[in-house]
Protein backbone atom coordinates (compact mmCIF):
# COMPACT_ATOMS: atom_id res chain seq x y z
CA UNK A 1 32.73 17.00 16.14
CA UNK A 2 35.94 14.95 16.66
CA UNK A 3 34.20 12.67 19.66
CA UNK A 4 31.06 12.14 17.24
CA UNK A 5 33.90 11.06 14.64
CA UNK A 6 35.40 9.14 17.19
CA UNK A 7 32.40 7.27 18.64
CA UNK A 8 31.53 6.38 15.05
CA UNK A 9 34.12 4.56 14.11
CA UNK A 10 33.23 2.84 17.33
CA UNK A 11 29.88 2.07 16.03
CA UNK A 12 31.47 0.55 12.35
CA UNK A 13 34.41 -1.22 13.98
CA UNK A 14 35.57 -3.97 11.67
CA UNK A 15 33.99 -6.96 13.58
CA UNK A 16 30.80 -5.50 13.61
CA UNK A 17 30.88 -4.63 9.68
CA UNK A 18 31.86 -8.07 8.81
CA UNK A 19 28.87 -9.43 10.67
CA UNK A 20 26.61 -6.52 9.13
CA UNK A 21 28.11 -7.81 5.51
CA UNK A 22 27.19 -11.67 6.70
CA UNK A 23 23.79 -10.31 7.96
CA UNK A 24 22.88 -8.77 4.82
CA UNK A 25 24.04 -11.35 2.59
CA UNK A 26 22.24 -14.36 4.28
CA UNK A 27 18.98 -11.87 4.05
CA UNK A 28 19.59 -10.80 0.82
CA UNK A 29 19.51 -14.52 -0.79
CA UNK A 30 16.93 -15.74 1.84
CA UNK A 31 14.54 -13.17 1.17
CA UNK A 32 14.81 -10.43 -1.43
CA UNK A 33 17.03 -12.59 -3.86
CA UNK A 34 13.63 -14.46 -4.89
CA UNK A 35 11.80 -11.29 -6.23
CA UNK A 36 14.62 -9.89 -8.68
CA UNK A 37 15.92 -13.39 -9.77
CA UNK A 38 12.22 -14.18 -10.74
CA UNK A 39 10.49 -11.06 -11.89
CA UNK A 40 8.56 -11.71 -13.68
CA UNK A 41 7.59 -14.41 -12.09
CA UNK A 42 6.62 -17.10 -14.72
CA UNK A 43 3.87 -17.10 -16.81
CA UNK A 44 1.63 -15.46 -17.39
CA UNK A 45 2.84 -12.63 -15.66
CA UNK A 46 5.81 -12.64 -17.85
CA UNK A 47 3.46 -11.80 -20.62
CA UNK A 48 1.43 -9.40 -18.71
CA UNK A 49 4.72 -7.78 -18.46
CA UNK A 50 5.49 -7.79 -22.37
CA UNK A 51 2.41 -6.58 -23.26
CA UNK A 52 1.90 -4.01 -20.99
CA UNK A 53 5.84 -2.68 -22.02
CA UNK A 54 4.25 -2.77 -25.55
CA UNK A 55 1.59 -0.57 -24.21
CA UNK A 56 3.52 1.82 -22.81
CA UNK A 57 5.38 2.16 -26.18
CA UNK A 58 2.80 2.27 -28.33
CA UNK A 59 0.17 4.48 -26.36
CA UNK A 60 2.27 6.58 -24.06
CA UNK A 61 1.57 6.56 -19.78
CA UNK A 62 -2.21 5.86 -20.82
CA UNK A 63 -4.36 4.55 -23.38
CA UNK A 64 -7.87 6.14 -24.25
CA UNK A 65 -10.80 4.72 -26.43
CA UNK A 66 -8.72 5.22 -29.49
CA UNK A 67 -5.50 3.86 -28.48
CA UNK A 68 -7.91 0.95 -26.70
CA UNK A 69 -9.78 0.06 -30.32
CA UNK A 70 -6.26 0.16 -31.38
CA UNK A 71 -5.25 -2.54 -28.90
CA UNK A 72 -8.38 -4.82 -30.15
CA UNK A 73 -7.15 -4.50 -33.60
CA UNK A 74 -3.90 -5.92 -32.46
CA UNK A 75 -5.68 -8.71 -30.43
CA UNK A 76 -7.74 -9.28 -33.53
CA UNK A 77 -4.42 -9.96 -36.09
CA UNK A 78 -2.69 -12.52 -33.50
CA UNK A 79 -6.90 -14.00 -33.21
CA UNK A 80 -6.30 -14.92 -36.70
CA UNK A 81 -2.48 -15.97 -36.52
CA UNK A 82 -3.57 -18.20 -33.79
CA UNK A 83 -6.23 -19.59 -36.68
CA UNK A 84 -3.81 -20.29 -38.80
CA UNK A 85 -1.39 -22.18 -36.92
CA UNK A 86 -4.20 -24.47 -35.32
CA UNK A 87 -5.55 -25.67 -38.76
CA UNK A 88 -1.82 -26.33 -40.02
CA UNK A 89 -1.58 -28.86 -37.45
CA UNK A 90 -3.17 -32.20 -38.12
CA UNK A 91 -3.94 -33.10 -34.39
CA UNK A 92 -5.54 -29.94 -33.90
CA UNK A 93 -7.66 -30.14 -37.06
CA UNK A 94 -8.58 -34.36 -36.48
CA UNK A 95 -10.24 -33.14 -32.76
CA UNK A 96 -12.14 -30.24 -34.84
CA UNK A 97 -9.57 -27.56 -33.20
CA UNK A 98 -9.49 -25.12 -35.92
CA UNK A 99 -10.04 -21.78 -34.07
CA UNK A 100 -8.40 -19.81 -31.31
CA UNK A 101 -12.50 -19.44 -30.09
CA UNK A 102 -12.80 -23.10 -30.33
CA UNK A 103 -9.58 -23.36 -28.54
CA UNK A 104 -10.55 -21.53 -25.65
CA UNK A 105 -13.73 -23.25 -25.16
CA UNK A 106 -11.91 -26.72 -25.46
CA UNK A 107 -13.59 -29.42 -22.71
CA UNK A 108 -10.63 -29.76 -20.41
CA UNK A 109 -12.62 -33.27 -18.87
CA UNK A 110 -11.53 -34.55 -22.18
CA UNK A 111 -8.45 -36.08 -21.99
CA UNK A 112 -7.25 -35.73 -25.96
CA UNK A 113 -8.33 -32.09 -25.37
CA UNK A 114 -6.42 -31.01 -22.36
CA UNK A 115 -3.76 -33.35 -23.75
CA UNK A 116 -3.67 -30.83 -26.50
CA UNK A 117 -3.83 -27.73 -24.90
CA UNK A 118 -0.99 -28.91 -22.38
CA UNK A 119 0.81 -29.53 -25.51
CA UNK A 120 0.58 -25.97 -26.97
CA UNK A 121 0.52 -24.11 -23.18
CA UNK A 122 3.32 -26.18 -21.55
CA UNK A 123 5.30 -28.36 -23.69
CA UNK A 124 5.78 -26.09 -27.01
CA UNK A 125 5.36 -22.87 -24.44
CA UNK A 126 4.44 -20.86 -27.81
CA UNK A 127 4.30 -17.37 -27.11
CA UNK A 128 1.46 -16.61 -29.18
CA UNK A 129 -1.42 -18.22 -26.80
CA UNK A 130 0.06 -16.89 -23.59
CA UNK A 131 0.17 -13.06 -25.13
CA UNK A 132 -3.73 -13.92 -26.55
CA UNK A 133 -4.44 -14.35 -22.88
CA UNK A 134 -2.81 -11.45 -21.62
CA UNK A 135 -4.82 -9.46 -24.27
CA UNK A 136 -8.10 -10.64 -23.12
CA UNK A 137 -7.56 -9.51 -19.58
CA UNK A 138 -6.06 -6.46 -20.67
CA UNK A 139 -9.02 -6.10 -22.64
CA UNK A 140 -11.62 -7.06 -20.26
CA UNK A 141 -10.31 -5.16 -16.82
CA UNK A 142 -10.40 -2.06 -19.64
CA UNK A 143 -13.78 -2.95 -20.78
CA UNK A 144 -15.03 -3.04 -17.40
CA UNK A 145 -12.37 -0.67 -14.90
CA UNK A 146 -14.70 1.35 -13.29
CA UNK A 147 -15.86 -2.34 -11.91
CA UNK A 148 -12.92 -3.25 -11.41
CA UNK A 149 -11.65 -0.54 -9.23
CA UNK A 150 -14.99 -0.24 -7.42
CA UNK A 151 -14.53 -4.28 -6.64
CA UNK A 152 -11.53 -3.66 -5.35
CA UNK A 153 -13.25 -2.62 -1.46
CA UNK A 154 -16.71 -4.10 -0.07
CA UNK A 155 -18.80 -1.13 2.01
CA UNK A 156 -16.67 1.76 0.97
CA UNK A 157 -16.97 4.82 3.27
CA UNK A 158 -18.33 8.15 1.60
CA UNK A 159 -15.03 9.11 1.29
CA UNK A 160 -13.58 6.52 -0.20
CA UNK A 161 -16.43 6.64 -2.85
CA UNK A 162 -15.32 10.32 -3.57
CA UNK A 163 -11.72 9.51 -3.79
CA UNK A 164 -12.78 6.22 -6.36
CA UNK A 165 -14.76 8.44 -8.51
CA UNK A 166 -12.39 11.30 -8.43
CA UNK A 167 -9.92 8.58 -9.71
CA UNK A 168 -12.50 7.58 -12.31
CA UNK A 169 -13.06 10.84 -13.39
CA UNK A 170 -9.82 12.43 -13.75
CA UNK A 171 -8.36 9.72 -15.90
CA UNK A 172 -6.06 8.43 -13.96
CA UNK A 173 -8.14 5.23 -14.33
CA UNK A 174 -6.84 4.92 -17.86
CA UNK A 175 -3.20 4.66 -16.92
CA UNK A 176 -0.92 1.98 -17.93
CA UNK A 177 1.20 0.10 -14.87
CA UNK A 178 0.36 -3.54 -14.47
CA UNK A 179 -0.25 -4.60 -10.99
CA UNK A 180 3.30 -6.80 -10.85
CA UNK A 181 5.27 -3.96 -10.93
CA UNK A 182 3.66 -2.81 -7.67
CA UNK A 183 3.39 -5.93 -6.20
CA UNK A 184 6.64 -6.82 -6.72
CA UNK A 185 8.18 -3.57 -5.51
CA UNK A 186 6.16 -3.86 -2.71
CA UNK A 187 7.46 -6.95 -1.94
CA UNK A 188 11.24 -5.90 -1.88
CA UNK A 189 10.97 -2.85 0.18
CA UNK A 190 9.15 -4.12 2.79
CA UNK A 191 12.08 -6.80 3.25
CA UNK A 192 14.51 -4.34 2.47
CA UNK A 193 12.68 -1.96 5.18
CA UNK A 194 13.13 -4.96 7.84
CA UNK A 195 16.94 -5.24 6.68
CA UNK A 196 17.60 -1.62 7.20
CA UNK A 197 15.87 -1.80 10.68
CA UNK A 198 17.60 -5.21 12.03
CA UNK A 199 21.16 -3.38 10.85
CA UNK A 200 20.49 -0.34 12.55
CA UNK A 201 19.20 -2.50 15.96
CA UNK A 202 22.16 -4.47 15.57
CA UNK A 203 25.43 -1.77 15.29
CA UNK A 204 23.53 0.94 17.23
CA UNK A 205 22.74 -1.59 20.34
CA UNK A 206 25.82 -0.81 22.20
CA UNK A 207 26.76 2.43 21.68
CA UNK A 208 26.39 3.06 25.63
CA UNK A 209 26.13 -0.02 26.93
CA UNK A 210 29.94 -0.50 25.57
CA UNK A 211 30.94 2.60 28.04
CA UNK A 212 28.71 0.94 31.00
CA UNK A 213 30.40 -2.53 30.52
CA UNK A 214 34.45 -0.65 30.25
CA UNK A 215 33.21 1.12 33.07
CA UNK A 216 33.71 4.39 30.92
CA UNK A 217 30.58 5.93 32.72
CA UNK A 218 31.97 6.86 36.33
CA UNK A 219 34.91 9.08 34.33
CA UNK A 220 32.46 10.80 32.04
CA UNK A 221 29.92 11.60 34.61
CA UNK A 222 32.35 12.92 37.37
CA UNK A 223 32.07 16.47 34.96
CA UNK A 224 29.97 18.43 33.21
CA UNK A 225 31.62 18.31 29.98
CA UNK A 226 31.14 14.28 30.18
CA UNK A 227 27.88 14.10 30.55
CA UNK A 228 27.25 15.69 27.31
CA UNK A 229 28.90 12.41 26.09
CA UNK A 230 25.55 11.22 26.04
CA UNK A 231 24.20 14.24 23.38
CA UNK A 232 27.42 13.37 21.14
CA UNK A 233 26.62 9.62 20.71
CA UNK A 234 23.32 9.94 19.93
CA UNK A 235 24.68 12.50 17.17
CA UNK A 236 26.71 10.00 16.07
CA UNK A 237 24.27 7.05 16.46
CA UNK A 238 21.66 8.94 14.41
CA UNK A 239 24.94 9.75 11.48
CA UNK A 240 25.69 6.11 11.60
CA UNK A 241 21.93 4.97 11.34
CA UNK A 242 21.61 7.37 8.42
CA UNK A 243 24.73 5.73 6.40
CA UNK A 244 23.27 2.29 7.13
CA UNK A 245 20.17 3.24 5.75
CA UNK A 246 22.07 5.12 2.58
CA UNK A 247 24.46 2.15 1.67
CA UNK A 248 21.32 -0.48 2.36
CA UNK A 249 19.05 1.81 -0.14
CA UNK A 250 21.82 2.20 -2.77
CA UNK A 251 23.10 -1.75 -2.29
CA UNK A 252 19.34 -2.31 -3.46
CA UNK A 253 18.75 0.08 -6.10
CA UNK A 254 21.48 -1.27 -7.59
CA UNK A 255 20.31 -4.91 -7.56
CA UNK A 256 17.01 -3.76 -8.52
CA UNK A 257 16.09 -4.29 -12.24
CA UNK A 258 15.35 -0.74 -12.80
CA UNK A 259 16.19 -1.51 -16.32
CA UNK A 260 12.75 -3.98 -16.49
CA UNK A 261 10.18 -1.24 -14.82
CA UNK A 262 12.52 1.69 -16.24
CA UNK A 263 9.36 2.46 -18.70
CA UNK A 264 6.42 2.40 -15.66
CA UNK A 265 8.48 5.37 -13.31
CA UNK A 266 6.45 8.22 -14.91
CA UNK A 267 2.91 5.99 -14.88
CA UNK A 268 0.36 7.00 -12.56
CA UNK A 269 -0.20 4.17 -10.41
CA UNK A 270 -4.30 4.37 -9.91
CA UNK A 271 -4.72 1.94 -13.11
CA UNK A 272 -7.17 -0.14 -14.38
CA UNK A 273 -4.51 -2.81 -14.21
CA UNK A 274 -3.23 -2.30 -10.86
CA UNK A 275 -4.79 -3.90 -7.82
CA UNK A 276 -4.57 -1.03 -5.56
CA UNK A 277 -6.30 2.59 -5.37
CA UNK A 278 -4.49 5.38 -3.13
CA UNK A 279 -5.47 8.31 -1.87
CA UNK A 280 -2.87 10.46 -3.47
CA UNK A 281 -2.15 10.77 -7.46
CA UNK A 282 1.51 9.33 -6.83
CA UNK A 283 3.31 7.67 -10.22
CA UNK A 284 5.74 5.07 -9.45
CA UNK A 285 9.01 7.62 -9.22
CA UNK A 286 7.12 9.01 -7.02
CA UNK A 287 6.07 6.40 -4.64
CA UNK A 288 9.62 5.00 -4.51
CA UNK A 289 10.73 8.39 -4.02
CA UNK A 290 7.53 7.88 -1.08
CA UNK A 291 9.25 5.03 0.05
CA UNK A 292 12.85 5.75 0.75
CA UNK A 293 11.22 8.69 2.97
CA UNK A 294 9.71 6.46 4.97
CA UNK A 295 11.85 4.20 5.31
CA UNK A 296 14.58 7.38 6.33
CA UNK A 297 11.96 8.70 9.28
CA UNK A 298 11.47 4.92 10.52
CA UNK A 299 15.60 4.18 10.75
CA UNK A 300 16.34 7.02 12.80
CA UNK A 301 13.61 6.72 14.85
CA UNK A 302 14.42 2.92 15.10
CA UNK A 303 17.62 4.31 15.88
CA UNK A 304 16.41 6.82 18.61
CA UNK A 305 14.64 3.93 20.43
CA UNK A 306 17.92 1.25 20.20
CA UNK A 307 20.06 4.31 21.55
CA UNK A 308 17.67 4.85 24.50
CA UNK A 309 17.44 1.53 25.37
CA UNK A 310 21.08 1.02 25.56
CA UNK A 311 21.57 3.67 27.37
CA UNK A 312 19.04 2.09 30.31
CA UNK A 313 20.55 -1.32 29.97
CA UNK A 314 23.09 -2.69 32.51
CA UNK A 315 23.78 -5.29 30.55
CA UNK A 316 23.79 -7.22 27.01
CA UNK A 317 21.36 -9.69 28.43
CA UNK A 318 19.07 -6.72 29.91
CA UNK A 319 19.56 -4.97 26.99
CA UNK A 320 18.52 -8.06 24.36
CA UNK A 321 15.57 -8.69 26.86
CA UNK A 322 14.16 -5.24 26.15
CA UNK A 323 15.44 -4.87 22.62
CA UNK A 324 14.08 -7.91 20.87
CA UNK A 325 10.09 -7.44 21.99
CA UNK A 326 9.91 -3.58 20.84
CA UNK A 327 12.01 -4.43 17.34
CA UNK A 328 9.54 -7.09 16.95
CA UNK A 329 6.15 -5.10 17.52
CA UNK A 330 8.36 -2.47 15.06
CA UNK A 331 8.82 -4.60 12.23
CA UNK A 332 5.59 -6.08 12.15
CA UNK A 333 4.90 -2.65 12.31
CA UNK A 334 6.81 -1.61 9.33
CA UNK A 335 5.56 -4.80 7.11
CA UNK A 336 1.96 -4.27 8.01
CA UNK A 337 1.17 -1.12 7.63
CA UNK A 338 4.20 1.90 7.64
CA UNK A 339 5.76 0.15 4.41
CA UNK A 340 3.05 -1.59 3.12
CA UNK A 341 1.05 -0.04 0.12
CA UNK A 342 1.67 3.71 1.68
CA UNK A 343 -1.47 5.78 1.22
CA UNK A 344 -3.72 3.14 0.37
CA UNK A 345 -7.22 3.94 0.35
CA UNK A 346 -8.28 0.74 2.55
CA UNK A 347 -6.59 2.45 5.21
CA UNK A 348 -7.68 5.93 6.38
CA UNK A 349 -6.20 8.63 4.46
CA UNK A 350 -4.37 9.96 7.82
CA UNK A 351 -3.39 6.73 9.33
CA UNK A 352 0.24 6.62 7.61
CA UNK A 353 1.21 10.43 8.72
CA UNK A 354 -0.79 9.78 12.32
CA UNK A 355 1.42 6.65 12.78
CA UNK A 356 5.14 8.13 11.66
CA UNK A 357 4.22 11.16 13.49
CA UNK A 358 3.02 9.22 16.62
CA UNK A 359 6.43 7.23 16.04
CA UNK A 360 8.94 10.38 16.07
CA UNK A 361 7.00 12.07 18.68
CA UNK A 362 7.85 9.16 21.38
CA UNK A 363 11.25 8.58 19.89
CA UNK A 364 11.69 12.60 20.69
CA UNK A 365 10.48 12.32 23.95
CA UNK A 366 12.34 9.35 25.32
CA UNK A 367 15.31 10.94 24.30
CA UNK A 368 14.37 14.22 25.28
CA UNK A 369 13.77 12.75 29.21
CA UNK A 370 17.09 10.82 29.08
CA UNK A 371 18.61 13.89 28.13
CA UNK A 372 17.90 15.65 30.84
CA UNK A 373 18.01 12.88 33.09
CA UNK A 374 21.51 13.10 32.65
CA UNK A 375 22.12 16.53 33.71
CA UNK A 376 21.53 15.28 37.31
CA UNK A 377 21.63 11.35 37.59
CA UNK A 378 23.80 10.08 40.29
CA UNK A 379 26.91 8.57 39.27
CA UNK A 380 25.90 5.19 41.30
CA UNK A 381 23.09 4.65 39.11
């Protein structure tokens, strides 16, 4: 235990955590900085967002035909406050604007027209008509969901169709988590996936290649007891890789407005507002929860793989040589498909677990050679 200790505060040495830090920060406000700064992200998601918090108050994780004629009623009132205001203004009543209906249906060819409607939308930014319009599409994707969700795919398979109308038909259609929230998460933890990855390439690259280069090698392998050197650093690159991935997790979660999607953990998120279907009745907690799993299994195997290679390296130009074409087929990889709307239906429903397991199983096997290789490799090589 004390040479795993040791070699890991080889691995965190204080150069290498100060260019970690640097790393992080320069990908943190090039990248992820974006999505919490700006979420949501103008309008009118911003009033998708407000109305769909309102939702969530008002009608609980989902909203049936009740809570839904409820919801019109609402739409109705602000119909008429919207009335109101546009005959109290005098430009609005001299171009025959007296309605929210005639409003909508304004000729935006007509310059007076759009002129006005610019005016309202974009100069005065009045609250009112943006929430009108995220009523309407609340109200029509609810209206029309089992469209929606069956619009979703072109040329289903027959099990996708099952899983669609299981969906459909166990409620979880009904449920109330707007497709930002998703999309947005998504979003982050696929760059915070690729951050996690790059750190764990980066402080786990020469954990023996170090030992090669100081010439360390020819003393360890001259006994038995030194050539399980190789066992203990790989303990202790594995440890290390799953701190990095802890403090890069927690350094997010903290950042993340939890506070703004606090409401949407416990919603189911197969919704009539969402933009995705998945093959497994996950709510949100649940597929962050999802998330941080995967992300676990693809560090240390990312970690397995940068170990192994260092170990077959000679040197750092070797070793970059190798390293930088397998992390790259990895982290497209990781933002394609292994962190990338996990369990989607447009993917087959074991494509996720065939691809982690595929993943660990060569990670466990290159190791697993090396390992042994070492019980008998010639001190020359």
């Amino acid at each position: 235990m004390r040479i795993i200790f040791h070699e890991m505060k080889k691995i965190f040495h204080l150069k290498a955590v100060l260019l970690l830090l640097a790393l992080s920060f320069i990908y943190y406000v090039l990248f992820i900085k974006f999505y919490i700064d700006h979420f949501p992200n103008g309008r009118p998601a911003l009033d998708l967002y407000r109305v769909s918090i309102e939702m969530v108050k008002d009608y609980g994780s989902r909203m049936d035909e009740k809570e839904f004629s409820h919801f019109q009623e609402v739409y109705q009132q602000q119909v008429k406050e919207a009335n109101r205001f546009l005959q109290s203004r005098p430009e609005f009543a001299a171009a025959g604007i007296t309605t929210y209906e005639a409003f909508r249906n304004m000729d935006m060819s007509n310059d007076t027209l759009a002129q006005l409607y610019s005016k309202i939308m974009f100069e005065e930014n009045l609250d009112l008509f943006w929430e009108l319009q995220a009523r309407e599409y609340f109200i029509d994707r609810y209206e029309n969901k089992e469209d929606w969700i069956r619009g979703r795919y072109e040329d289903v398979s027959h099990q996708q169709e099952q899983r669609l109308q299981e969906v459909i038909n166990r409620g979880h259609i009904d449920a109330i988590f707007p497709f930002l929230i998703l999309e947005n998460y998504n979003d982050l933890i696929r760059h915070v996936s690729i951050l996690t990855l790059l750190s764990i390439v980066f402080m786990i690259s020469p954990l023996y290649l170090r030992d090669r280069s100081n010439l360390v090698v020819y003393l360890q392998y001259s006994s038995k007891t030194g050539r399980r050197i190789f066992g203990k650093k790989l303990v202790a690159g594995l440890l290390a890789a799953a701190l990095i991935i802890t403090l890069q997790l927690a350094a997010f979660f903290v950042v993340y407005p939890l506070d703004q999607v606090g409401p949407f953990l416990s919603s189911e998120i197969n919704s009539f507002f969402n933009d995705w279907t998945f093959w497994y009745d996950w709510t949100f907690g649940q597929y962050i929860a999802l998330t941080v799993i995967a992300i676990y299994l693809l560090g240390l195997v990312v970690a397995c793989l940068t170990a192994w290679i260092s170990r077959l390296a000679t040197n750092t130009l070797t070793l970059i040589g190798v390293q930088v074409p397998i992390s790259f087929v990895l982290f497209w990889l990781a933002w394609k498909y292994l962190m990338n709307a996990l369990t989607e239906i447009g993917r087959p429903p074991y494509f996720l677990p065939a691809c982690y397991v595929a993943l660990i199983a060569v990670a466990i096997a290159l190791v697993a050679w090396r390992w042994k290789k070492e019980k008998e490799i010639d001190l020359a090589v």
